[in-house]
Every structure is written in C-alpha cells, then in structure tokens.
C-alpha atoms as a PDB file:
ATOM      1  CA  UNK A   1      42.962   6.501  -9.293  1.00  0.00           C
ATOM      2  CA  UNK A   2      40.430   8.214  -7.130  1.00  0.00           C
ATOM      3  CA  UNK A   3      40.454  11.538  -5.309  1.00  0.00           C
ATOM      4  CA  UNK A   4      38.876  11.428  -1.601  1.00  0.00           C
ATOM      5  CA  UNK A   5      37.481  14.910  -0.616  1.00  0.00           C
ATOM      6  CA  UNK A   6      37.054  15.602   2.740  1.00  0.00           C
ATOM      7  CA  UNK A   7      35.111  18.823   4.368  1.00  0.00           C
ATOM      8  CA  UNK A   8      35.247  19.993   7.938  1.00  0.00           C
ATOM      9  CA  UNK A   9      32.179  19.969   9.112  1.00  0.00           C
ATOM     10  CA  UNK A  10      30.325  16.629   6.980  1.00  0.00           C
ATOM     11  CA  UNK A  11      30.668  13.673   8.417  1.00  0.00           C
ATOM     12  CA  UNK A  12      30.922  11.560   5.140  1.00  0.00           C
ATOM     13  CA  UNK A  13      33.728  11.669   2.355  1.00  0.00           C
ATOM     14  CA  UNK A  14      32.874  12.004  -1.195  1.00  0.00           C
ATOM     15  CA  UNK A  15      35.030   9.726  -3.914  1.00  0.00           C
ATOM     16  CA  UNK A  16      35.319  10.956  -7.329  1.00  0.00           C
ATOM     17  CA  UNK A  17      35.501  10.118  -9.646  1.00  0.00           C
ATOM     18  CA  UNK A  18      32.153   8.040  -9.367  1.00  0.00           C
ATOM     19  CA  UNK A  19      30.698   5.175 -11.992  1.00  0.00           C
ATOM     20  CA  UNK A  20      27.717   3.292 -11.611  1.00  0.00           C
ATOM     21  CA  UNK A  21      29.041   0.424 -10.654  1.00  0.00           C
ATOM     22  CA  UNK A  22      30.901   2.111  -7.528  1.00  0.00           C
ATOM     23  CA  UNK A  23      27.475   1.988  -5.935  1.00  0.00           C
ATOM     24  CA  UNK A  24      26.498  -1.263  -6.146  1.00  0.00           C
ATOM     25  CA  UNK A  25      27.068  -3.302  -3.230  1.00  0.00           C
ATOM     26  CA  UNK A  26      29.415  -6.145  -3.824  1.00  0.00           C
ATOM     27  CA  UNK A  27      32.161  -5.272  -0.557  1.00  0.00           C
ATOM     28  CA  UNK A  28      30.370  -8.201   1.656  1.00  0.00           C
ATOM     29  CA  UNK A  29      30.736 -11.074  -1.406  1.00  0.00           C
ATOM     30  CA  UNK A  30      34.418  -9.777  -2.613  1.00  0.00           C
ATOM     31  CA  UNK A  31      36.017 -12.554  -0.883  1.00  0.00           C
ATOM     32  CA  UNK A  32      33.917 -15.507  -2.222  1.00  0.00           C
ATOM     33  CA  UNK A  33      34.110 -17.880  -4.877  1.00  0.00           C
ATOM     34  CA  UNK A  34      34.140 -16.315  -8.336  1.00  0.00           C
ATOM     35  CA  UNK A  35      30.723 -17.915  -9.300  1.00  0.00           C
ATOM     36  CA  UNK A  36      28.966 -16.513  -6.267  1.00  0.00           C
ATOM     37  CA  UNK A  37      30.139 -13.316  -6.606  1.00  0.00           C
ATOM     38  CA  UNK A  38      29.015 -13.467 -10.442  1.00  0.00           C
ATOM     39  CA  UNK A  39      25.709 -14.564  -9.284  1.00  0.00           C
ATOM     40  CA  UNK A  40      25.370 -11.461  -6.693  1.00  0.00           C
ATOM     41  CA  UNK A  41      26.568  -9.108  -9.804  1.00  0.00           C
ATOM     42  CA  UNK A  42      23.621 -10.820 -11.919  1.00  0.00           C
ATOM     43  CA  UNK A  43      20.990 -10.026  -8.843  1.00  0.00           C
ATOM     44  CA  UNK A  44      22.085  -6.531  -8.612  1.00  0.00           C
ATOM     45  CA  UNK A  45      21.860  -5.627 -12.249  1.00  0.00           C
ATOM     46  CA  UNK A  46      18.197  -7.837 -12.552  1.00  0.00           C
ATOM     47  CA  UNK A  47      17.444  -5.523  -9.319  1.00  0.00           C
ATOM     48  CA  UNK A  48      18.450  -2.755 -10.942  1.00  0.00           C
ATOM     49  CA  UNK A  49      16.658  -3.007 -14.101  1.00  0.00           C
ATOM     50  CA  UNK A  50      13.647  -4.511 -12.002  1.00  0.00           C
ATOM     51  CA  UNK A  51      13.600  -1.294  -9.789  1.00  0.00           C
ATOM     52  CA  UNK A  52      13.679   1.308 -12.938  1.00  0.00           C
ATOM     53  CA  UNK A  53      11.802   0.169 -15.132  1.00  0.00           C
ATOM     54  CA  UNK A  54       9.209  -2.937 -13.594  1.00  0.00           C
ATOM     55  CA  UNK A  55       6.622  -0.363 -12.706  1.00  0.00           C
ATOM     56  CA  UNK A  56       6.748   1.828 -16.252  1.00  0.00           C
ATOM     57  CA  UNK A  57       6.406  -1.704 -18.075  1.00  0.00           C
ATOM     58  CA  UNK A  58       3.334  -2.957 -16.085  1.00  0.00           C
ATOM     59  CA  UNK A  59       1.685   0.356 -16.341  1.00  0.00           C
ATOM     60  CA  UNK A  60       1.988   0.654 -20.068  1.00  0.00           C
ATOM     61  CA  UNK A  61       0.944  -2.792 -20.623  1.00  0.00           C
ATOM     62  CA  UNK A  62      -1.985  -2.656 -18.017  1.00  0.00           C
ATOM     63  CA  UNK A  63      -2.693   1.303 -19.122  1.00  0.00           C
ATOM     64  CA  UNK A  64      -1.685   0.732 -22.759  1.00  0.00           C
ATOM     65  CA  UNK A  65      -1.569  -2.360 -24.748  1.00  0.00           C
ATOM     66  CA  UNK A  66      -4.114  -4.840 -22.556  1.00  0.00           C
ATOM     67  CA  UNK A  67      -3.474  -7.219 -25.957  1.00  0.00           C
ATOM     68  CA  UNK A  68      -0.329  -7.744 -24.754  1.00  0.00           C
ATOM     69  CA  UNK A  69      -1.303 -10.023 -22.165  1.00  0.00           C
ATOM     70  CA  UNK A  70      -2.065 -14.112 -22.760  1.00  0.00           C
ATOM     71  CA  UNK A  71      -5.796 -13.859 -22.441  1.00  0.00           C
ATOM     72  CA  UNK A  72      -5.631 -16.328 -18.992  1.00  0.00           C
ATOM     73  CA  UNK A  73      -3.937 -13.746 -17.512  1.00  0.00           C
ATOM     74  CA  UNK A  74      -5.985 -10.965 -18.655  1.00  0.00           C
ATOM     75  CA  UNK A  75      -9.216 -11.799 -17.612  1.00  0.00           C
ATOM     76  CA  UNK A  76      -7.469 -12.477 -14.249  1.00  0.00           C
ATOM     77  CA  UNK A  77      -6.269  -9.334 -14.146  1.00  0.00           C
ATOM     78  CA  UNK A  78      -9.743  -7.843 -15.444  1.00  0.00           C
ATOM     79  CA  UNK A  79     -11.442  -9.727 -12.580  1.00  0.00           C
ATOM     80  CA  UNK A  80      -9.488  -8.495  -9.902  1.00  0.00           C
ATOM     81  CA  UNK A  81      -9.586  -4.990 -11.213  1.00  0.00           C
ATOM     82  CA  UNK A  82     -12.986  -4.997 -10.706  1.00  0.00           C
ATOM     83  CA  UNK A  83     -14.718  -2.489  -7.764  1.00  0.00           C
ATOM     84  CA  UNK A  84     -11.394  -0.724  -8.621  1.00  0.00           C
ATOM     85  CA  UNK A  85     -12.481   3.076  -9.012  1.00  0.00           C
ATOM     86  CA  UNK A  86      -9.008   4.276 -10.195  1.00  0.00           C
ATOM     87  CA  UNK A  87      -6.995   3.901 -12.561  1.00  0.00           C
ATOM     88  CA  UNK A  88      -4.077   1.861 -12.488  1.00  0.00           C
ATOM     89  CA  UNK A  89      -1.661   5.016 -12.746  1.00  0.00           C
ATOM     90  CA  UNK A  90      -3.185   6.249  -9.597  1.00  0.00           C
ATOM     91  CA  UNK A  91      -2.709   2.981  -8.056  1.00  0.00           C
ATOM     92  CA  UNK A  92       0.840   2.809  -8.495  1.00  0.00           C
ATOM     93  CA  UNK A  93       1.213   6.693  -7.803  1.00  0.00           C
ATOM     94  CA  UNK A  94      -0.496   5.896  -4.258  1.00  0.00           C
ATOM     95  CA  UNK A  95       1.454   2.570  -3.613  1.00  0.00           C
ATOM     96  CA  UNK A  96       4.390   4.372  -4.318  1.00  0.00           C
ATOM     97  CA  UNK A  97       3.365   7.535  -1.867  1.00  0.00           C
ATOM     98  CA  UNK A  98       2.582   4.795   0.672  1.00  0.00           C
ATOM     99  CA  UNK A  99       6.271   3.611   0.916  1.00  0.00           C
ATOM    100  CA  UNK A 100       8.085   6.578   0.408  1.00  0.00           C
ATOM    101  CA  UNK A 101       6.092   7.670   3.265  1.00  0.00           C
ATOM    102  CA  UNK A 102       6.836   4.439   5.176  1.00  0.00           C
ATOM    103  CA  UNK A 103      10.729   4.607   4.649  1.00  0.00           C
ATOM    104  CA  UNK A 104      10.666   8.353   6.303  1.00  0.00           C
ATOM    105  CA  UNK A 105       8.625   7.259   9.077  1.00  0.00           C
ATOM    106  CA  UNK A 106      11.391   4.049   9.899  1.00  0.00           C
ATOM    107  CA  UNK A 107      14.253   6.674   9.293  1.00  0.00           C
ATOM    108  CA  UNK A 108      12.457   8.556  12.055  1.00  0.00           C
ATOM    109  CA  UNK A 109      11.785   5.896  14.753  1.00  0.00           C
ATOM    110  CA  UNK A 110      14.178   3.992  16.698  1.00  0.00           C
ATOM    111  CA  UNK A 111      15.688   0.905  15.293  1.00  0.00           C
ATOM    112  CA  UNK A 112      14.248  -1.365  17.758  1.00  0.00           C
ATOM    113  CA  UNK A 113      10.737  -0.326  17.028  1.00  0.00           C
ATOM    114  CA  UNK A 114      11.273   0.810  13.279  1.00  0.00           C
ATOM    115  CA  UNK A 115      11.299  -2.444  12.159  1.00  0.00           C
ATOM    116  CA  UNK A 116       8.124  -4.098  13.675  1.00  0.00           C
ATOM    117  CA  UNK A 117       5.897  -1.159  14.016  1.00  0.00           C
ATOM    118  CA  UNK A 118       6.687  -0.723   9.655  1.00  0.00           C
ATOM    119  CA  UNK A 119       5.788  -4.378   9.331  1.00  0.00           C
ATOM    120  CA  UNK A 120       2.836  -4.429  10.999  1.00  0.00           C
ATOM    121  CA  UNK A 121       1.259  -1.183   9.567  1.00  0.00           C
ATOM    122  CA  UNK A 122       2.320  -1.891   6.099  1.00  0.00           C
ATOM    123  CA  UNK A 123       0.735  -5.232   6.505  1.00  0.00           C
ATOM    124  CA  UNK A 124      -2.332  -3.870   8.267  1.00  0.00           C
ATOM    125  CA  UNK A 125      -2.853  -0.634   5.358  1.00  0.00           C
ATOM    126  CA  UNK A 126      -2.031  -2.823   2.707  1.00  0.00           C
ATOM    127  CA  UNK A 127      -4.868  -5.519   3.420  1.00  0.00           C
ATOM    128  CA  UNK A 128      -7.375  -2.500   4.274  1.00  0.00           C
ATOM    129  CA  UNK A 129      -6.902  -0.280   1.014  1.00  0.00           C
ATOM    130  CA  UNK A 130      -7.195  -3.684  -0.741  1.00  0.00           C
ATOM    131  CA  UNK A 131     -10.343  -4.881   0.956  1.00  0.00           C
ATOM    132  CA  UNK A 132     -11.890  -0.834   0.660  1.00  0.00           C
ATOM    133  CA  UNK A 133     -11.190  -0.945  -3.158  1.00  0.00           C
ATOM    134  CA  UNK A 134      -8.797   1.541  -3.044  1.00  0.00           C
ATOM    135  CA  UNK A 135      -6.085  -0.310  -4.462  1.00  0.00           C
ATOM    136  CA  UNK A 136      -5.589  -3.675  -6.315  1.00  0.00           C
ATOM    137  CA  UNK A 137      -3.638  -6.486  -5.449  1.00  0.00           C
ATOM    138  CA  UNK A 138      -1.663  -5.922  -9.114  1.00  0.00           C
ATOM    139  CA  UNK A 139      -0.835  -2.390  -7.967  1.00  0.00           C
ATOM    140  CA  UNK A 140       0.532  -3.325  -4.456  1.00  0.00           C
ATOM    141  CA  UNK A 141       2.533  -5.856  -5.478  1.00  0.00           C
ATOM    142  CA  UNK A 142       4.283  -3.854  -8.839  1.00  0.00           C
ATOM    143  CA  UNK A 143       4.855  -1.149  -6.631  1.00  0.00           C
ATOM    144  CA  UNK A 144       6.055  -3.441  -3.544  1.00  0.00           C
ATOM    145  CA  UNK A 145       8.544  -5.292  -5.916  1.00  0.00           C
ATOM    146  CA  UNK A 146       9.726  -1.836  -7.453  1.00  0.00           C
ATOM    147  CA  UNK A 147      10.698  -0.271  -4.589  1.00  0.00           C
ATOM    148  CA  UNK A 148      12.347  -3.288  -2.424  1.00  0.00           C
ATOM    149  CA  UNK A 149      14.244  -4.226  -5.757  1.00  0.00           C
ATOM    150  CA  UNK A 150      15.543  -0.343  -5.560  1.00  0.00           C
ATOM    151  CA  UNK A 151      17.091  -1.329  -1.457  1.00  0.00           C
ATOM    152  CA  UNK A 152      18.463  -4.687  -3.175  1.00  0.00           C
ATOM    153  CA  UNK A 153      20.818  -2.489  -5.505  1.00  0.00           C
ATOM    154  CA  UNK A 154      22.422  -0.667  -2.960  1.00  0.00           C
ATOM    155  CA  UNK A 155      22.813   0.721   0.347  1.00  0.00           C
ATOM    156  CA  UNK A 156      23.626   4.029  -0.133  1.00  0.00           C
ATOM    157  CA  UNK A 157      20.863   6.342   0.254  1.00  0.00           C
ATOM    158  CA  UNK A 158      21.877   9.065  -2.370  1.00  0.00           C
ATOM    159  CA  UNK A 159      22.087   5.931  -4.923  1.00  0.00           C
ATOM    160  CA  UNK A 160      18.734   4.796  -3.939  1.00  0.00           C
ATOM    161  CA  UNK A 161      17.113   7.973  -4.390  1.00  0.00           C
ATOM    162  CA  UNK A 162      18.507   8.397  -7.758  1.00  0.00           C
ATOM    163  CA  UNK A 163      17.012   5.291  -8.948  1.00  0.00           C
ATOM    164  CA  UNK A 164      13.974   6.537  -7.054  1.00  0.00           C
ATOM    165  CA  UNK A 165      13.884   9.241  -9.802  1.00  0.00           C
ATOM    166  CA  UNK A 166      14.561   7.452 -12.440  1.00  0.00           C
ATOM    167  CA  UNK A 167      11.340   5.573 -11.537  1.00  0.00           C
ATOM    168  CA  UNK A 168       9.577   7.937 -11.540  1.00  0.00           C
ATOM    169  CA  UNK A 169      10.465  10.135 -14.474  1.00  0.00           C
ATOM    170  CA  UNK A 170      10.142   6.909 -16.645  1.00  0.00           C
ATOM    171  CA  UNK A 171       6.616   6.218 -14.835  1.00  0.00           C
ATOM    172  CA  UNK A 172       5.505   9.571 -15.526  1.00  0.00           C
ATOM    173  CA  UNK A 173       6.691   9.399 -19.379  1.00  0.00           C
ATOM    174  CA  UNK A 174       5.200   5.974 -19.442  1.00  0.00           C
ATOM    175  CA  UNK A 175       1.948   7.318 -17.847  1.00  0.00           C
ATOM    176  CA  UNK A 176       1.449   9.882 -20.613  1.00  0.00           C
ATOM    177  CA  UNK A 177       2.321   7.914 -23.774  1.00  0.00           C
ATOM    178  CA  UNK A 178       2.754   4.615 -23.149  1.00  0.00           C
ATOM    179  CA  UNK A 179       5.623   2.827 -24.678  1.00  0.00           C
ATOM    180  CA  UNK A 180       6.755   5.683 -26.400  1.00  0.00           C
ATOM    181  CA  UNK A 181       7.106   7.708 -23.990  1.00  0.00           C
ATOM    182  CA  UNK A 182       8.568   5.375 -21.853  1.00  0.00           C
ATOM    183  CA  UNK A 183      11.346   5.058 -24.925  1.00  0.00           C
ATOM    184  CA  UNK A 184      11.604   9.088 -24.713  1.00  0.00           C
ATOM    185  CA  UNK A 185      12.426   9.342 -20.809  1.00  0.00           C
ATOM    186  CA  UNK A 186      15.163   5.890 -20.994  1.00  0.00           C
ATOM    187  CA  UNK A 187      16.678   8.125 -24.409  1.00  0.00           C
ATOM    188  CA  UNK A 188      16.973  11.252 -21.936  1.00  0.00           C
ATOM    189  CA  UNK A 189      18.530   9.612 -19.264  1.00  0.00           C
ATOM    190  CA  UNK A 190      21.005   7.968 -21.273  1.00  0.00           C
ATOM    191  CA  UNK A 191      21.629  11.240 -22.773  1.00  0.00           C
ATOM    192  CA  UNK A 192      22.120  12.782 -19.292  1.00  0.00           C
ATOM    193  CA  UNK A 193      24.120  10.348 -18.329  1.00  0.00           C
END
C-alpha cells in the first residue's frame, strides 16, 4: 500500500512510501513484451550505475592509477592530453559546471527555442574550449556520458538531482583519494541509505 499526500497550495502529490525503483521510468514499456521490458530495466540500471559512478572511475584511473590502462590506450590518452593546462579533475569539474548550467538555461527558455538554441551552443562551446586547450576531448565526453546517462534513469527532476549528488560526492571522494576514497563515499551512501 501507498499513502498519497496532497497539500493545498503544491501542485504535485507526494507518494510514500518511496523505493528506488519507484523512480525509474518503466510506465511507457509496462505494456510490452516481457523481454523488452527486461531489456529497458537492464538500460536503466547500466544508466544508473553509468551516471554515479562513470565519472569517479575515469578520474581515479586517469588521476590515479595511469597503469591501469592497456598501454595503446594510454599513450592515446597521453597524446591528447597534451597542451592540456589542467588537470583532469578540473576538467570534469568544468564539463560538469557547463551542463548544469546548460540544463537551467533550457528550463528557462521556451520549448520551441530551448531545444535548438542548447544544441547549437553546446556544440559551438564544446568544439571552442577543446580547440583553446581548455578542456580535452576525454573530459567532455566522461562528463557528456555522465550526465545524459543521469536523464536516461528518470524523468523526475528531484530523482535526477539526487543522482546529481551522488556524482558528485563520489567525484569529490574520488578526487581526493582515489579509489579509496571513492570506496569511502559508495560505503556512506549505502549507509545513508
């Protein structure tokens, strides 16, 4: 059973009590075959997972424990690092800045415009901070892949910006000590939770 609270005043209800899985997004594949809805159940959790913890991973790796790469993909990764003049931490901090920034400036504008105008200056910014040396093509892309994987998970807002945090409490713990820390902050929020 659920309770449905409603307030004068609020135009939304609130549903307790509340799981994880409540949030995810599977009311537009409930009436479809059983493997297709399995499939979509797969995708969110992958997006999930992809969305918390892609851009902690990379970072420690990158930041961390360079061995950890095969060497082919290390010197390409070395090459294209270089003219880079921060460190990959910052990179993702900015990249990260960059779209938060971006999804309050499409809440903002109308729909019609939202949409194209977002496109086209993501596009535009994206292909200038890469060509000034600002950021590097490894950055954009972790941070690109983090942050759409956290829209794939759900629609609701609230949901989105607590995986938002997560991100970014595991990034920070991640940032500081590397693996370990990014053990420490996944302990604490499974301890919160």
């Amino acid at each position: 059973g659920r309770v449905v609270i409603l307030i004068d005043g609020i135009p939304l209800a609130l549903v307790a009590p509340a799981t994880f899985f409540y949030f995810l997004d599977y009311h537009d594949s409930l009436s479809e075959n059983y493997f297709v809805i399995l499939f979509d159940r797969l995708l969110f959790g992958l997006s999930f997972f992809a969305a918390v913890f892609l851009a902690p991973f990379i970072t420690a790796v990158i930041s961390f424990y360079p061995e950890f790469f095969p060497l082919s993909l290390l010197s390409s990764t070395i090459n294209a690092r270089k003219g880079i003049a921060s460190s990959f931490v910052f990179e993702i901090i900015m990249v990260e800045g960059l779209f938060q920034v971006f999804r309050i400036a499409g809440s903002r504008l109308s729909q019609g415009m939202s949409a194209s105008l977002l496109v086209i200056g993501s596009l535009l910014l994206g292909r200038a901070v890469i060509e000034a040396g600002i950021l590097s093509q490894e950055a954009l892309f972790v941070g690109a892949l983090s942050v759409i994987t956290s829209y794939v998970v759900s629609s609701n807002s609230s949901y989105n910006t607590s995986i938002n945090l997560l991100r970014w409490l595991l990034f920070l713990f991640t940032a500081l000590f590397g693996f370990v820390g990014m053990s420490v902050g996944f302990l604490l929020i499974l301890i919160y939770l």
